[in-house]
Protein backbone atom coordinates (compact mmCIF):
# COMPACT_ATOMS: atom_id res chain seq x y z
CA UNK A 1 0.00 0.00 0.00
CA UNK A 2 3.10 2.17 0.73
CA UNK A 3 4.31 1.67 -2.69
CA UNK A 4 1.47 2.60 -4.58
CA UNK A 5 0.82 5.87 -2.49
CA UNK A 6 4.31 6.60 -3.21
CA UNK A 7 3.62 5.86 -7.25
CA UNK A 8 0.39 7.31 -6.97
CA UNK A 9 2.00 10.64 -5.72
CA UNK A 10 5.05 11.12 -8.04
CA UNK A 11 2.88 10.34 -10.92
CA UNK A 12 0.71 13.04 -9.93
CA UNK A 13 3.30 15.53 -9.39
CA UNK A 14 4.41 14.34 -12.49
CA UNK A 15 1.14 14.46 -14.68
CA UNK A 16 0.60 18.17 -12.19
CA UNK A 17 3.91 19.78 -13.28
CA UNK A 18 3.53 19.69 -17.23
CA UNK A 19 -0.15 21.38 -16.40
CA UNK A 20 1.15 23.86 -13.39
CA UNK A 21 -2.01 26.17 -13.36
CA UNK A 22 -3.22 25.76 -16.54
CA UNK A 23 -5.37 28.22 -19.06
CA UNK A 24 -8.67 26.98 -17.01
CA UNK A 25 -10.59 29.17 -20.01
CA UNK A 26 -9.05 25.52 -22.38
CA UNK A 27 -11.56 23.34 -22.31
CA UNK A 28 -9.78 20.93 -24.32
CA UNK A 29 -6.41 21.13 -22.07
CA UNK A 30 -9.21 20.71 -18.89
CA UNK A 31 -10.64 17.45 -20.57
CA UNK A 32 -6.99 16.41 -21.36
CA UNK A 33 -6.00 16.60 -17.57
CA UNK A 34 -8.98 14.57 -16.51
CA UNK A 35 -7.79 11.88 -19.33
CA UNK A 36 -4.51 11.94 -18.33
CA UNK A 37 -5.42 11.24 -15.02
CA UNK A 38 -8.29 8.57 -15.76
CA UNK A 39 -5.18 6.94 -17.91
CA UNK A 40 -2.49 7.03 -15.05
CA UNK A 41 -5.27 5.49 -12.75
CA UNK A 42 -6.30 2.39 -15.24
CA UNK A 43 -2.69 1.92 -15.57
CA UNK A 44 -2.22 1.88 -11.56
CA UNK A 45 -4.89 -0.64 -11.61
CA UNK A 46 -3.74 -3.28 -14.86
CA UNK A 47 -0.51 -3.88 -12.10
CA UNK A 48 -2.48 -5.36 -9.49
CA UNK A 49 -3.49 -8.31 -12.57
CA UNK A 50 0.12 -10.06 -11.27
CA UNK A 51 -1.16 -10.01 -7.29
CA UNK A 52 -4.57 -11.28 -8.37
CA UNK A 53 -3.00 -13.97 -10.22
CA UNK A 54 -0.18 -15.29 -7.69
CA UNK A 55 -3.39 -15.41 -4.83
CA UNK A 56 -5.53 -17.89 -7.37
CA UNK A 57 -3.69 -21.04 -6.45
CA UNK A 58 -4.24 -20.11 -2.82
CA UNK A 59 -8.05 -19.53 -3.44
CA UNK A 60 -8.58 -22.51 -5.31
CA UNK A 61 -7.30 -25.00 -2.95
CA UNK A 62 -9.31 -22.89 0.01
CA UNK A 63 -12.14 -22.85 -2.30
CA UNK A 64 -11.60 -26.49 -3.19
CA UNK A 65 -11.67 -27.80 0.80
CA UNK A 66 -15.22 -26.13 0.98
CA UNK A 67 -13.60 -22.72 3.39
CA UNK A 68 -15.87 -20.64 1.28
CA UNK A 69 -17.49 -19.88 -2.03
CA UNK A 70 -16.37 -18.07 -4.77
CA UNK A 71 -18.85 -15.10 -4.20
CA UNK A 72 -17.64 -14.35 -0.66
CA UNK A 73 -14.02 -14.34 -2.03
CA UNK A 74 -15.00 -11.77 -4.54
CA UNK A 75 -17.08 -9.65 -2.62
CA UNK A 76 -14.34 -9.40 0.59
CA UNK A 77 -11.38 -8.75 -2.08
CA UNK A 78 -13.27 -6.23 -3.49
CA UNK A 79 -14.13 -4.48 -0.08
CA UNK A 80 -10.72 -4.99 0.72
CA UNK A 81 -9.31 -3.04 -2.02
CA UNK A 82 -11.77 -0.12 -1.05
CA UNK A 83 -9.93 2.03 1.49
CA UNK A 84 -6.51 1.29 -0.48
CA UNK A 85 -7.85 2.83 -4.17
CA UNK A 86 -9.82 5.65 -2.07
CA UNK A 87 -6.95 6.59 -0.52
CA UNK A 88 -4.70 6.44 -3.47
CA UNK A 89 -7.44 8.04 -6.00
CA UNK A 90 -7.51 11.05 -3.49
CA UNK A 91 -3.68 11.88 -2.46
CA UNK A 92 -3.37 11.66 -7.01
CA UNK A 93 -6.83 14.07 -7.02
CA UNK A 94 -5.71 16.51 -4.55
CA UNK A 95 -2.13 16.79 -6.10
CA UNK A 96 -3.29 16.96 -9.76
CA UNK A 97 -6.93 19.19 -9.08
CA UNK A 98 -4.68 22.21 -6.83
CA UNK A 99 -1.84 21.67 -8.87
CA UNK A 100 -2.73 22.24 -12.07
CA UNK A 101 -5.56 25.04 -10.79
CA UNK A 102 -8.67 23.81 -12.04
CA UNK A 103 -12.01 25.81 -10.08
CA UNK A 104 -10.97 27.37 -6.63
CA UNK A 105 -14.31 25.47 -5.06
CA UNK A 106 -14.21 22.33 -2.67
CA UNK A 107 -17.68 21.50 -4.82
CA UNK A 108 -15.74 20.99 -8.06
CA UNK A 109 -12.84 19.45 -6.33
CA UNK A 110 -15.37 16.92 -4.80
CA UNK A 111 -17.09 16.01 -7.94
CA UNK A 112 -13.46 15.58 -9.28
CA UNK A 113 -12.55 13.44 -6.54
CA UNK A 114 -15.27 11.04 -6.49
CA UNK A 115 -15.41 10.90 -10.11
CA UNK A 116 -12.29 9.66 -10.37
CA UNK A 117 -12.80 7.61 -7.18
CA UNK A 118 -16.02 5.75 -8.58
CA UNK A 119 -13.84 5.00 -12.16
CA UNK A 120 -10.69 3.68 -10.34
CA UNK A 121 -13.32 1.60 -8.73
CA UNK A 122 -14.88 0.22 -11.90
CA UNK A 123 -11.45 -0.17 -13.25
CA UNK A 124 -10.33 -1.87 -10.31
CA UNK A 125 -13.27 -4.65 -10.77
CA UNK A 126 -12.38 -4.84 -14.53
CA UNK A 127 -9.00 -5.76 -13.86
CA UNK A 128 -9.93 -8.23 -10.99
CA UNK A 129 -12.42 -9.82 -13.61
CA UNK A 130 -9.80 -9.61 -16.25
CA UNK A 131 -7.23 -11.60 -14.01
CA UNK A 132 -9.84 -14.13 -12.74
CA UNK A 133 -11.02 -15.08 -16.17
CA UNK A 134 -7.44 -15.51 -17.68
CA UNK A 135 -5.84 -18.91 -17.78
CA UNK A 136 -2.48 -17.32 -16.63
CA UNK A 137 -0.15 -13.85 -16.30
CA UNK A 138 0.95 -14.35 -20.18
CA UNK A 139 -2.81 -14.19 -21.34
CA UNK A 140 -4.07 -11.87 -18.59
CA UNK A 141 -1.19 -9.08 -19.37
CA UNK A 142 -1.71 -8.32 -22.78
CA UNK A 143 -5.67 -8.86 -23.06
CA UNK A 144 -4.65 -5.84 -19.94
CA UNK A 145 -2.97 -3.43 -21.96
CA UNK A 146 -5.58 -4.85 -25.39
CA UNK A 147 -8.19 -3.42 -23.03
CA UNK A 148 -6.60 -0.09 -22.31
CA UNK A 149 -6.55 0.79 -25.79
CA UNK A 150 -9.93 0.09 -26.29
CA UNK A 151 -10.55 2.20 -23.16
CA UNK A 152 -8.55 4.76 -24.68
CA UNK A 153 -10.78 4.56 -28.63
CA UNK A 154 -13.33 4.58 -27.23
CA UNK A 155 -13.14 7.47 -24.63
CA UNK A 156 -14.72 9.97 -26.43
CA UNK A 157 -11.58 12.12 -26.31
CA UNK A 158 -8.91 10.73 -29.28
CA UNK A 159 -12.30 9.87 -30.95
CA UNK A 160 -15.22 11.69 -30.44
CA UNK A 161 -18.94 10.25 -29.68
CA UNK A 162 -19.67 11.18 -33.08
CA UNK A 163 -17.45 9.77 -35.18
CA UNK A 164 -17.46 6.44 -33.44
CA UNK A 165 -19.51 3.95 -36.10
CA UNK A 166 -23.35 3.66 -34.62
CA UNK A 167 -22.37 -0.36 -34.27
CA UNK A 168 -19.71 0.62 -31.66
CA UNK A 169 -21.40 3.24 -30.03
CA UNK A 170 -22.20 0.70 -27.17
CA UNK A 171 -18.21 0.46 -26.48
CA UNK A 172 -18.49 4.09 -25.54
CA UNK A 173 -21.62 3.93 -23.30
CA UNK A 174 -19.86 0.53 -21.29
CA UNK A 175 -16.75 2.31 -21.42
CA UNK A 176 -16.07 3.55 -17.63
CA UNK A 177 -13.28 6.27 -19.27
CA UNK A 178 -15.64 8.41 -21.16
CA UNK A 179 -17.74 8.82 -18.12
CA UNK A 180 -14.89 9.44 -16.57
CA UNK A 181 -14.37 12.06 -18.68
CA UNK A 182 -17.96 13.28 -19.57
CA UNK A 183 -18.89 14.02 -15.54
CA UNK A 184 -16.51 16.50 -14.72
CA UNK A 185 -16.76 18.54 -18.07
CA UNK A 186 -20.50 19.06 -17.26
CA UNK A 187 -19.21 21.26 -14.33
């Protein structure tokens, strides 16, 4: 936990010091910022797909001797992982919101906050899914980074909503990133 509050603060002095107060009248540069930091989160979040995979063989033989089932696993390792990505998703927020001067108002820096929060959360599950339904690390790491690209298309900030195809429209309506992005540019 150390470690990634440690990651999750030089990254956002980092991601902060190429933005250091910012043209907030740039609404583009203010979307980029929130992508930038949606990106640096998902990222924080594919590296927990190797700790999710080493604890398997330990959950399968528990899991095999009757200690529990599979839905109590999932639901205390995702409670678990709660306070850790709250805490991380808020020292990166408050470094990267003040930093690069975005609105002078605790609302807005809430919104921010739990925005980002709530994604890192969804992310968080994604990648615990993504690691529980992969045979092994050499599937699980690229199908990772497959699905951050697709995160990325389909953002609604590289490509916009309206020049994604109406058949993959419904890859930017599942996609937790453009929301991500969407919220906070409403206010």
């Amino acid at each position: 936990m150390v470690g990634r509050m440690i990651m999750s603060t030089v990254i956002a002095l980092l991601c902060s010091s190429v933005y250091y107060q910012f043209d907030t009248t740039d609404a583009q540069l203010a979307m980029g910022i929130i992508f930038e930091s949606i990106l640096n989160l998902s990222v924080g979040q594919a590296a927990q797909i190797p700790t999710v995979m080493a604890a398997r063989e330990v959950f399968y033989k528990q899991r095999g001797a009757n200690f529990f089932r599979t839905a109590s696993y999932v639901l205390s390792s995702s409670v678990v992982q709660l306070p850790a990505i709250v805490l991380e998703t808020v020292v990166f927020s408050a470094i990267v919101y003040w930093m690069c001067g975005f609105l002078n108002s605790f609302w807005s820096f809430f919104v921010f906050v739990v925005v980002l929060c709530l994604i890192n959360i969804a992310l968080a599950a994604f990648f615990f899914f993504l690691a529980a339904a992969s045979p092994n690390l050499n599937v699980a790491n690229p199908l990772s980074s497959v699905s951050i690209v697709f995160f990325v298309m389909f953002a609604g900030y590289t490509i916009t909503k309206d020049q994604i195809p109406d058949y993959l429209i419904w890859m930017y309506w599942a996609n937790p990133t453009s929301w991500g992005i969407t919220v906070p540019s409403m206010g």
